[in-house]
N, C-alpha and C. Protein backbone atom coordinates (compact mmCIF):
# COMPACT_ATOMS: atom_id res chain seq x y z
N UNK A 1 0.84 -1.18 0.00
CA UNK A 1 0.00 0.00 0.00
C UNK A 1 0.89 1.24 0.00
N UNK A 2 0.20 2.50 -0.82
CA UNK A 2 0.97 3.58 -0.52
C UNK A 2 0.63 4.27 0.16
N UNK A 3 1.46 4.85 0.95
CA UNK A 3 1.29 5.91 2.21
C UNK A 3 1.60 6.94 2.18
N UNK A 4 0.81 7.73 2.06
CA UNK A 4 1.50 9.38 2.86
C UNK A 4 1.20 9.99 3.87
N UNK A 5 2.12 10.40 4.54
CA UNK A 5 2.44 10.97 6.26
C UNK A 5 2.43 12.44 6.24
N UNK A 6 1.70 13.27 6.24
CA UNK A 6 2.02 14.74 6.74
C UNK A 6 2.11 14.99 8.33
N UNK A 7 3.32 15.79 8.30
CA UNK A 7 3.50 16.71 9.65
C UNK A 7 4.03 17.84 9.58
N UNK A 8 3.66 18.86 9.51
CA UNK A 8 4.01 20.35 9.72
C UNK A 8 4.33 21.06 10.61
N UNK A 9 4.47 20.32 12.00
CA UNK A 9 4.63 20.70 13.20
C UNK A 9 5.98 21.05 13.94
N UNK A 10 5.93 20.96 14.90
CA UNK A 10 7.71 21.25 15.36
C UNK A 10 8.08 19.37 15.57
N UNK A 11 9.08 19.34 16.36
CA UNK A 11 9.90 18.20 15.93
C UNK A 11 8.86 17.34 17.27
N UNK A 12 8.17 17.61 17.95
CA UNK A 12 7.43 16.98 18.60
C UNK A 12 6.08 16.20 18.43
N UNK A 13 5.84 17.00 17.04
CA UNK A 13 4.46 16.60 16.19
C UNK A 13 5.14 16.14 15.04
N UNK A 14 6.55 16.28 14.59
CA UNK A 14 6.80 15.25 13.40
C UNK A 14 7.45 14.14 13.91
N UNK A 15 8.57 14.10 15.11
CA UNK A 15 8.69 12.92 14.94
C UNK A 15 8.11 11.14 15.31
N UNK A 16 6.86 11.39 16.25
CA UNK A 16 6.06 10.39 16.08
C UNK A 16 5.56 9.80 14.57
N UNK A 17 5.39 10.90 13.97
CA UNK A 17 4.93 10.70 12.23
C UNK A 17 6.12 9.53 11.94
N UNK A 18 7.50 9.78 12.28
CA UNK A 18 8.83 9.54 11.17
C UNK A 18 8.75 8.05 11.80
N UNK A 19 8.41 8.06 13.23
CA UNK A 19 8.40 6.30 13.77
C UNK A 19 7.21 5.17 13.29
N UNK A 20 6.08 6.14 13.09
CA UNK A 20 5.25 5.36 12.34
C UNK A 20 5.64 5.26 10.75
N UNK A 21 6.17 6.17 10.19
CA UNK A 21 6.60 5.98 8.75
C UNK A 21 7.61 5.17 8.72
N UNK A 22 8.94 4.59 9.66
CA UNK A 22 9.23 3.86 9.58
C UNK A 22 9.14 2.29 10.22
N UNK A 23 8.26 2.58 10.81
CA UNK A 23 7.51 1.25 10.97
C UNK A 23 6.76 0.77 9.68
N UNK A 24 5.98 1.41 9.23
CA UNK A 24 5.26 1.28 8.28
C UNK A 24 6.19 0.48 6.82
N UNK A 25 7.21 1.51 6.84
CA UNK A 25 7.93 0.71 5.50
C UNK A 25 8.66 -0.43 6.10
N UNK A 26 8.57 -1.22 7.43
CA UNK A 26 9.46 -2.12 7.23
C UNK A 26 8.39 -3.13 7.58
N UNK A 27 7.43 -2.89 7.07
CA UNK A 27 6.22 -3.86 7.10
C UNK A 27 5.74 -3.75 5.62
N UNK A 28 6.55 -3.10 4.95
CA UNK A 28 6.39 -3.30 3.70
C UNK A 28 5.65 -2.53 2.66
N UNK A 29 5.29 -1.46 3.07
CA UNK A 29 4.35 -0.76 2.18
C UNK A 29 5.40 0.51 2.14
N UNK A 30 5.08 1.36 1.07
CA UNK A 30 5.22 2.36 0.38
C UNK A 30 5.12 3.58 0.87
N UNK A 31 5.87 4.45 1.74
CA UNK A 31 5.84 5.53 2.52
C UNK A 31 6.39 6.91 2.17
N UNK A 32 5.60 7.73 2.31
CA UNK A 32 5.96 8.66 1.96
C UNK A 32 6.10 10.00 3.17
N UNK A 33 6.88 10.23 3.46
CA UNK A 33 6.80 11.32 4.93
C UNK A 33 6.52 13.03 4.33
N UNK A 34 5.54 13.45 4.45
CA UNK A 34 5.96 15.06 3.72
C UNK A 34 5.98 15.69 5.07
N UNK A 35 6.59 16.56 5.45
CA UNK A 35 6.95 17.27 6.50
C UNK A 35 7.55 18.93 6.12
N UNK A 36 8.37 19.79 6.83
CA UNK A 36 9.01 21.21 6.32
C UNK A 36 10.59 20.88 6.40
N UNK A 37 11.13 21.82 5.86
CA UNK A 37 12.89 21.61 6.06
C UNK A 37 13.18 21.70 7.35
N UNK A 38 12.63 22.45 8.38
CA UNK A 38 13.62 21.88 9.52
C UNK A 38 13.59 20.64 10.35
N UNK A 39 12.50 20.07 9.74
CA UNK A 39 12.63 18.70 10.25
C UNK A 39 12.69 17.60 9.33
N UNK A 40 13.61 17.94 7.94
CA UNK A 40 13.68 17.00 7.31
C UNK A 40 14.68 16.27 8.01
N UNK A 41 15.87 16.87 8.53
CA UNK A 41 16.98 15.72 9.39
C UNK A 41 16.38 14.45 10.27
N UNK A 42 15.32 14.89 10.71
CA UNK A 42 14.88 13.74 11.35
C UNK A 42 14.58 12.57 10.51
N UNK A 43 14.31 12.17 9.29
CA UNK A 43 14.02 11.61 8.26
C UNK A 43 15.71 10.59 7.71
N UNK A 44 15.98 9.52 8.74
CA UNK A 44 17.36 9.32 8.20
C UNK A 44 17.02 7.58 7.79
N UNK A 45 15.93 7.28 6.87
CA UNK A 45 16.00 5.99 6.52
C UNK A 45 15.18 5.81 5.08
N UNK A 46 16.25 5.26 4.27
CA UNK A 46 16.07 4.89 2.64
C UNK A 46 14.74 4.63 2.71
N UNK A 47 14.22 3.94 3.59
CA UNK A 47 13.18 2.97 2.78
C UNK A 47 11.74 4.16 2.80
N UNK A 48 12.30 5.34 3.82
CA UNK A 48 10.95 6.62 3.33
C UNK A 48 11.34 7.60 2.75
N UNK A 49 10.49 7.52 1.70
CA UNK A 49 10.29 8.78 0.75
C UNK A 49 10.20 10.04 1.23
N UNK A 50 11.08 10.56 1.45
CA UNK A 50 11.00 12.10 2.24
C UNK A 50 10.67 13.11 1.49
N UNK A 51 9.62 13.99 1.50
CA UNK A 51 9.34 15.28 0.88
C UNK A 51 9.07 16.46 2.13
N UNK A 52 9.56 17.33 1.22
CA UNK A 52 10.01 19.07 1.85
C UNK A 52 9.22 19.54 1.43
N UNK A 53 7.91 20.67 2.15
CA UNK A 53 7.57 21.59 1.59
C UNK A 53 8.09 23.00 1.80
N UNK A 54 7.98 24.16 0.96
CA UNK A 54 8.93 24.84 1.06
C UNK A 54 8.10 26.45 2.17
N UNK A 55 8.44 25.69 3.05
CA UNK A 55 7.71 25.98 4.54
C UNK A 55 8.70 26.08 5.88
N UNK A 56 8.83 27.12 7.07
CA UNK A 56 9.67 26.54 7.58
C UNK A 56 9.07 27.12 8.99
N UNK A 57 8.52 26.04 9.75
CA UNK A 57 8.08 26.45 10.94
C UNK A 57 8.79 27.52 12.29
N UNK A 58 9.90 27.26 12.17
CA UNK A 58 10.87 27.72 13.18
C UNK A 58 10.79 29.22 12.83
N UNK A 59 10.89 29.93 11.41
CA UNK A 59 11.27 31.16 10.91
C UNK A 59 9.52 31.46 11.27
N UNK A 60 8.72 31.10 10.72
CA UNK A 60 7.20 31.88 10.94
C UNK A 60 7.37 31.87 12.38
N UNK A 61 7.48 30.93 13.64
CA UNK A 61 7.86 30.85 14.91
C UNK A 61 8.21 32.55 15.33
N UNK A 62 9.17 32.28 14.39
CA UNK A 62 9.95 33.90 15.04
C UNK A 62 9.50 35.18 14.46
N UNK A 63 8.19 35.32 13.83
CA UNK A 63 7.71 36.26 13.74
C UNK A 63 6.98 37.22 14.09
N UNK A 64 6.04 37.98 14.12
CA UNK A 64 5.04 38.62 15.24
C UNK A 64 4.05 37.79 15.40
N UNK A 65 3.55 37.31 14.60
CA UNK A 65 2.16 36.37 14.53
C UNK A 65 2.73 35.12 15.14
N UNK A 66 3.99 34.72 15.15
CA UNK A 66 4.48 33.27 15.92
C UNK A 66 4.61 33.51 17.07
N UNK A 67 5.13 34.49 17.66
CA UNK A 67 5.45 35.20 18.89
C UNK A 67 3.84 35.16 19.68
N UNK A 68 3.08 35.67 18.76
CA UNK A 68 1.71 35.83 19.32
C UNK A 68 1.17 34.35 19.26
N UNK A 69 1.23 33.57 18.95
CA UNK A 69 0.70 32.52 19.18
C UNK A 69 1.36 31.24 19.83
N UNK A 70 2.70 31.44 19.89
CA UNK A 70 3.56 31.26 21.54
C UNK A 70 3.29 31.34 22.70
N UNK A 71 2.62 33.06 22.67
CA UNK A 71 2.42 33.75 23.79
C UNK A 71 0.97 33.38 23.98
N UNK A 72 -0.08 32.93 22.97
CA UNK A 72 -1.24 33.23 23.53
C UNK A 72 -1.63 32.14 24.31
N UNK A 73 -1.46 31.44 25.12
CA UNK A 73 -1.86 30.77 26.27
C UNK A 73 -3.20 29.98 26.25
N UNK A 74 -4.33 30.13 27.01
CA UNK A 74 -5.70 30.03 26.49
C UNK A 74 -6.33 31.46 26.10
N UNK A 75 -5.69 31.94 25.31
CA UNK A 75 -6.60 32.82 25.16
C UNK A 75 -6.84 32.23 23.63
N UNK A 76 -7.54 31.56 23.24
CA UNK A 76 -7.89 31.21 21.90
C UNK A 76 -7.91 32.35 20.67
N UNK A 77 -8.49 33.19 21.29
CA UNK A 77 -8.70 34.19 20.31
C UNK A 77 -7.79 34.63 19.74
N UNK A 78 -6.42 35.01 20.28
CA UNK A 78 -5.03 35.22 19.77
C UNK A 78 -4.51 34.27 18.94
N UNK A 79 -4.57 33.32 19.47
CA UNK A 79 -3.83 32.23 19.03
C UNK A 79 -4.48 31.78 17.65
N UNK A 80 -6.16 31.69 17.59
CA UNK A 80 -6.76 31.89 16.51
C UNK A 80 -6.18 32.47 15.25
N UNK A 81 -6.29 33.64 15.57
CA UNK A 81 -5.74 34.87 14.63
C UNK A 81 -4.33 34.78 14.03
N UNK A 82 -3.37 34.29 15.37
CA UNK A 82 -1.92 34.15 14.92
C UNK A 82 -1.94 32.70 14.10
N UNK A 83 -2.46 31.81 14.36
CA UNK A 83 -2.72 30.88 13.45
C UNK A 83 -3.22 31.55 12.33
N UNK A 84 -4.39 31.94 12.02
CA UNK A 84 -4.61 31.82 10.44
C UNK A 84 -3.96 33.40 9.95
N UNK A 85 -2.89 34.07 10.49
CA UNK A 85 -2.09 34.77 9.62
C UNK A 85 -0.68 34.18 9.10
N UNK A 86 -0.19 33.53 9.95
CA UNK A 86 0.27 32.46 9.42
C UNK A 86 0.01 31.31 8.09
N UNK A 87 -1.27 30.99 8.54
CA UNK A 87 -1.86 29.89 7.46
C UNK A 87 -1.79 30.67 6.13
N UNK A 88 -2.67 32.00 6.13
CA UNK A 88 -2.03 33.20 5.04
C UNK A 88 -1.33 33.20 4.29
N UNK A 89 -0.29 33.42 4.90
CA UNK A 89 0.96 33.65 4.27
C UNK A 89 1.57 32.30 3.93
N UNK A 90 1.09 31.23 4.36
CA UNK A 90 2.28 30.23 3.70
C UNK A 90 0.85 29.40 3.44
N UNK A 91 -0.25 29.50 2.74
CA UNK A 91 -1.40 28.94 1.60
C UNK A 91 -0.49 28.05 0.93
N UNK A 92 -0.18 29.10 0.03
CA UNK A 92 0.17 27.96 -1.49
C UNK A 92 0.85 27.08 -1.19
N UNK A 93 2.46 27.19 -0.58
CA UNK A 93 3.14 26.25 -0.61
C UNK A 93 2.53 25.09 0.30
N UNK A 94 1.99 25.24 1.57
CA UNK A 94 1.30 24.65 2.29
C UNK A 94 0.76 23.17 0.76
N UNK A 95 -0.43 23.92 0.40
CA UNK A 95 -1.34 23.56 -0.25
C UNK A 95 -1.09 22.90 -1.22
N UNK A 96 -0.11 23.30 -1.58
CA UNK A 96 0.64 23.12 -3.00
C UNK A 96 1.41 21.65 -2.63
N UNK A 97 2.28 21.68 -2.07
CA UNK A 97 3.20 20.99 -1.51
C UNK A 97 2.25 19.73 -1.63
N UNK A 98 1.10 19.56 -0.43
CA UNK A 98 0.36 18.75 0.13
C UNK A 98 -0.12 17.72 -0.78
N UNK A 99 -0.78 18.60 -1.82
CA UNK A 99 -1.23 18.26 -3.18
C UNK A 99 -0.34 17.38 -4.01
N UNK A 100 0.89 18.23 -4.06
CA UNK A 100 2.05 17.06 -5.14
C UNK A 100 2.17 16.37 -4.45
N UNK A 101 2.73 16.03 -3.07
CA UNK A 101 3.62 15.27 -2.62
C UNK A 101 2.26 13.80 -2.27
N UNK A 102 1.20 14.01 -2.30
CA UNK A 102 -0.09 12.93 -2.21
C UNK A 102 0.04 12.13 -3.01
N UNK A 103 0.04 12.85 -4.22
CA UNK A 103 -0.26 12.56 -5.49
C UNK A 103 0.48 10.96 -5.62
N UNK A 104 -0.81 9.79 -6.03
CA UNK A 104 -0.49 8.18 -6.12
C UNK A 104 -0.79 7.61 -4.91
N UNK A 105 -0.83 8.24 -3.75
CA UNK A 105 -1.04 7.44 -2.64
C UNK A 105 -2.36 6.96 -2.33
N UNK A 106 -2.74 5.49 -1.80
CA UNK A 106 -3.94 5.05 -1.46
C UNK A 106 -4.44 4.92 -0.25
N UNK A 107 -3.48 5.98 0.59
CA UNK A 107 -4.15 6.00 2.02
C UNK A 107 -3.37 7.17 2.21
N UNK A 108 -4.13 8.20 3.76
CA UNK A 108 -3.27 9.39 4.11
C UNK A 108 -3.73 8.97 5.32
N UNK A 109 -2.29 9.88 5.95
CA UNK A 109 -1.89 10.09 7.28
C UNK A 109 -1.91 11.34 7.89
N UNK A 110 -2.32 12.09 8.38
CA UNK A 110 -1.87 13.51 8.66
C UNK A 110 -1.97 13.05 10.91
N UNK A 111 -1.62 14.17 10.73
CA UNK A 111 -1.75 14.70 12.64
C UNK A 111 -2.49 16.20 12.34
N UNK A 112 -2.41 16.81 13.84
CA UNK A 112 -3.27 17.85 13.79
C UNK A 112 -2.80 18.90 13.25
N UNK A 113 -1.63 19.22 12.67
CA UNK A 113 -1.09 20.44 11.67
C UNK A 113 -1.30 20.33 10.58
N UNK A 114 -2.17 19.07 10.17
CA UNK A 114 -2.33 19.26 8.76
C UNK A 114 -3.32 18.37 8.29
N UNK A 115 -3.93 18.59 9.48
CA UNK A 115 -6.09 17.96 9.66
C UNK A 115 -6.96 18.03 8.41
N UNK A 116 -6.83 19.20 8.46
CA UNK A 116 -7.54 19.89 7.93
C UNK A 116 -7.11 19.94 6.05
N UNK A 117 -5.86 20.08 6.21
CA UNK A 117 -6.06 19.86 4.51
C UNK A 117 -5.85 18.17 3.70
N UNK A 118 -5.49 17.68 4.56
CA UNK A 118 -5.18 16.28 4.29
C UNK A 118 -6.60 15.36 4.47
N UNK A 119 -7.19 16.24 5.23
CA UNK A 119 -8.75 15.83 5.07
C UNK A 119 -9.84 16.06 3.81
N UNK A 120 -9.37 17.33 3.65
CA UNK A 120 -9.85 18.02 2.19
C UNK A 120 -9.48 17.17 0.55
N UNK A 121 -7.92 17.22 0.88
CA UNK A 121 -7.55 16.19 -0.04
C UNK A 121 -7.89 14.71 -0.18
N UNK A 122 -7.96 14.14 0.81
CA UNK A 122 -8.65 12.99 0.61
C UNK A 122 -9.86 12.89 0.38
N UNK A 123 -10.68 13.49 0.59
CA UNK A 123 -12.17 13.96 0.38
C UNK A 123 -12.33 13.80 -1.40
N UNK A 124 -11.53 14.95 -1.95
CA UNK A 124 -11.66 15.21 -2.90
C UNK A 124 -10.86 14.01 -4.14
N UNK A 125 -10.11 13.18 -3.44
CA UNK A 125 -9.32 12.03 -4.39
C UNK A 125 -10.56 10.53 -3.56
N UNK A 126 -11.28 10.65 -2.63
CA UNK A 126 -12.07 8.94 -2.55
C UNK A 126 -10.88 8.54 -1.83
N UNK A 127 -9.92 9.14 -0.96
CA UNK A 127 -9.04 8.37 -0.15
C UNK A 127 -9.15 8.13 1.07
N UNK A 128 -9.11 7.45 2.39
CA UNK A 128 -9.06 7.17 3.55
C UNK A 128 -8.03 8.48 3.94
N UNK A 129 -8.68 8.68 4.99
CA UNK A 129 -7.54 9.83 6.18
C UNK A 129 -7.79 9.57 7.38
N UNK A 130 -6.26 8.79 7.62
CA UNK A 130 -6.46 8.51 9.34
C UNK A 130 -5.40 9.51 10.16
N UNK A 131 -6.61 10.24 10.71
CA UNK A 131 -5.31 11.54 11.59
C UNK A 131 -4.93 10.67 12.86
N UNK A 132 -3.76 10.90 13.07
CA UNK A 132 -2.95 10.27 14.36
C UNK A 132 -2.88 11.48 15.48
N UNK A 133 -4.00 11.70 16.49
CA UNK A 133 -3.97 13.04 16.78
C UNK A 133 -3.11 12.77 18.26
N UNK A 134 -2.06 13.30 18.62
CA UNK A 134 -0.72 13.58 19.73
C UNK A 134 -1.53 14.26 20.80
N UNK A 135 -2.46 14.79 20.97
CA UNK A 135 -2.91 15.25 22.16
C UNK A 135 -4.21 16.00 22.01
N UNK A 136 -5.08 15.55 23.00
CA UNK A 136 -6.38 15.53 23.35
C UNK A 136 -6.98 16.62 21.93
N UNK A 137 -8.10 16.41 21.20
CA UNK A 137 -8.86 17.13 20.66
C UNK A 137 -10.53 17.45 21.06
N UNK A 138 -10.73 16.96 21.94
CA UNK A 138 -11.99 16.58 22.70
C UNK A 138 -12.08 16.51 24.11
N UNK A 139 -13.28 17.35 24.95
CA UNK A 139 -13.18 17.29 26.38
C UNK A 139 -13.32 15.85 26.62
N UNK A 140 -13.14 15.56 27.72
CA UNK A 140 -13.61 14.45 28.62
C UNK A 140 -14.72 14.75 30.14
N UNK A 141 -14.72 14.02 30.34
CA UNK A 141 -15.05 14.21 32.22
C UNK A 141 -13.81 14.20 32.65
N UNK A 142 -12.51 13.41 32.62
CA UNK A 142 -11.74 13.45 33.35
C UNK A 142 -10.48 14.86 33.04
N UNK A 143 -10.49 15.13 31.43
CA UNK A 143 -9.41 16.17 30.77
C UNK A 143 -10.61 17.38 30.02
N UNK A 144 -10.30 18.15 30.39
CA UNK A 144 -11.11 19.37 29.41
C UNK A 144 -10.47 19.89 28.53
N UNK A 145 -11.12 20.40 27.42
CA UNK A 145 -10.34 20.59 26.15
C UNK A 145 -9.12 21.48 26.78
N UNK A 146 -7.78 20.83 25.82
CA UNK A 146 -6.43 21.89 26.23
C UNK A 146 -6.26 23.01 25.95
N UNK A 147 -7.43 23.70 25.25
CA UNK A 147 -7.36 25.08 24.76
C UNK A 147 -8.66 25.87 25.33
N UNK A 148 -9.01 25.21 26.23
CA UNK A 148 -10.29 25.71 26.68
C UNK A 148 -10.31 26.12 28.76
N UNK A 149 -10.99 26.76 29.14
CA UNK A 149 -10.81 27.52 30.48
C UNK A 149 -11.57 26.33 31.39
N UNK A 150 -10.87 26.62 32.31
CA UNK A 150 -11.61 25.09 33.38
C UNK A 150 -12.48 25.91 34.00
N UNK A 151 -13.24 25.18 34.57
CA UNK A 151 -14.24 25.45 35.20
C UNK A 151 -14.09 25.37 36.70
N UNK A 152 -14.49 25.67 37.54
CA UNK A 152 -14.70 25.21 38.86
C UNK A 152 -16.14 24.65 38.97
C-alpha cells in the first residue's frame, strides 16, 4: 500500500509521524513522509520517501504572529488569529506541496497540523484519512479541552 504521512509541526508533532513511517515501510508498504525543512533531518531511513515543503516552521515561529501565538496561552482568540495569519501567508506552498507530494497514494496520514487539509484532499481524491492526533482534541469528564478555560 501507498502511504502518505504529513507533519508540519515542530519536531514533537513530526517525529512520532517519522516512527510510524518507519515502521510502516518495514512492514512493507510504500511511505511517503511530507513534513518542512527543519525537520527534514529527522528523516534518516532509505526505505521513506522524504518530501520538503517549502515551509519553515521555526522562521514563521519567530515572527510577530508566531510570537503571538507562543504567547497566547488560552486565550484562543489570539492564538486563533496568529494561526490563520500564518496559514495566510504560507497557503500555497502549504497547499501546493500537500497536493504534489499525495499525489499516487492510497491511504493518508496527517496529525493535527495538517487535519484539515489532508482531510480536504482525501475527500476530494475517494481516499481514507487517518489523523494520528498527539494530544487531546476533545473534552472528557476526566481532561477538558487543552485550549479551553476550566471550570470550577
Amino acid at each position: 500500500m501507498r502511504i502518505a504521512i504529513a507533519s508540519l509541526g515542530s519536531r514533537g508533532d513530526v517525529q512520532p509521524m517519522v516512527a510510524l513511517a518507519a515502521t510502516l515501510a518495514t512492514r512493507g508498504h510504500d511511505v511517503r513522509l511530507i513534513t518542512h525543512q527543519g525537520c527534514a533531518g529527522l528523516v534518516d531511513m532509505p526505505a521513506v520517501d522524504l518530501r520538503t515543503i517549502d515551509y519553515d516552521l521555526r522562521t514563521e515561529l519567530s515572527t510577530v504572529e508566531g510570537r503571538q501565538l507562543l504567547h497566547s496561552g488560552r486565550n484562543i482568540v489570539a492564538g486563533v488569529r496568529a494561526a490563520r495569519a500564518i496559514g495566510r501567508r504560507n497557503h500555497d506552498p502549504i497547499w501546493g506541496g500537500l497536493a504534489e507530494h499525495t499525489q499516487g497514494a492510497d491511504f493518508l496520514v496527517c496529525e493535527t497540523t495538517t487535519l484539515g487539509q489532508m482531510d480536504a484532499i482525501a475527500e476530494l481524491r475517494g481516499l481514507p484519512c487517518i489523523p494520528v492526533l498527539l494530544q487531546p482534541m476533545a473534552a472528557t469528564r476526566a481532561f477538558p479541552h487543552p485550549l479551553a478555560r476550566r471550570h470550577a
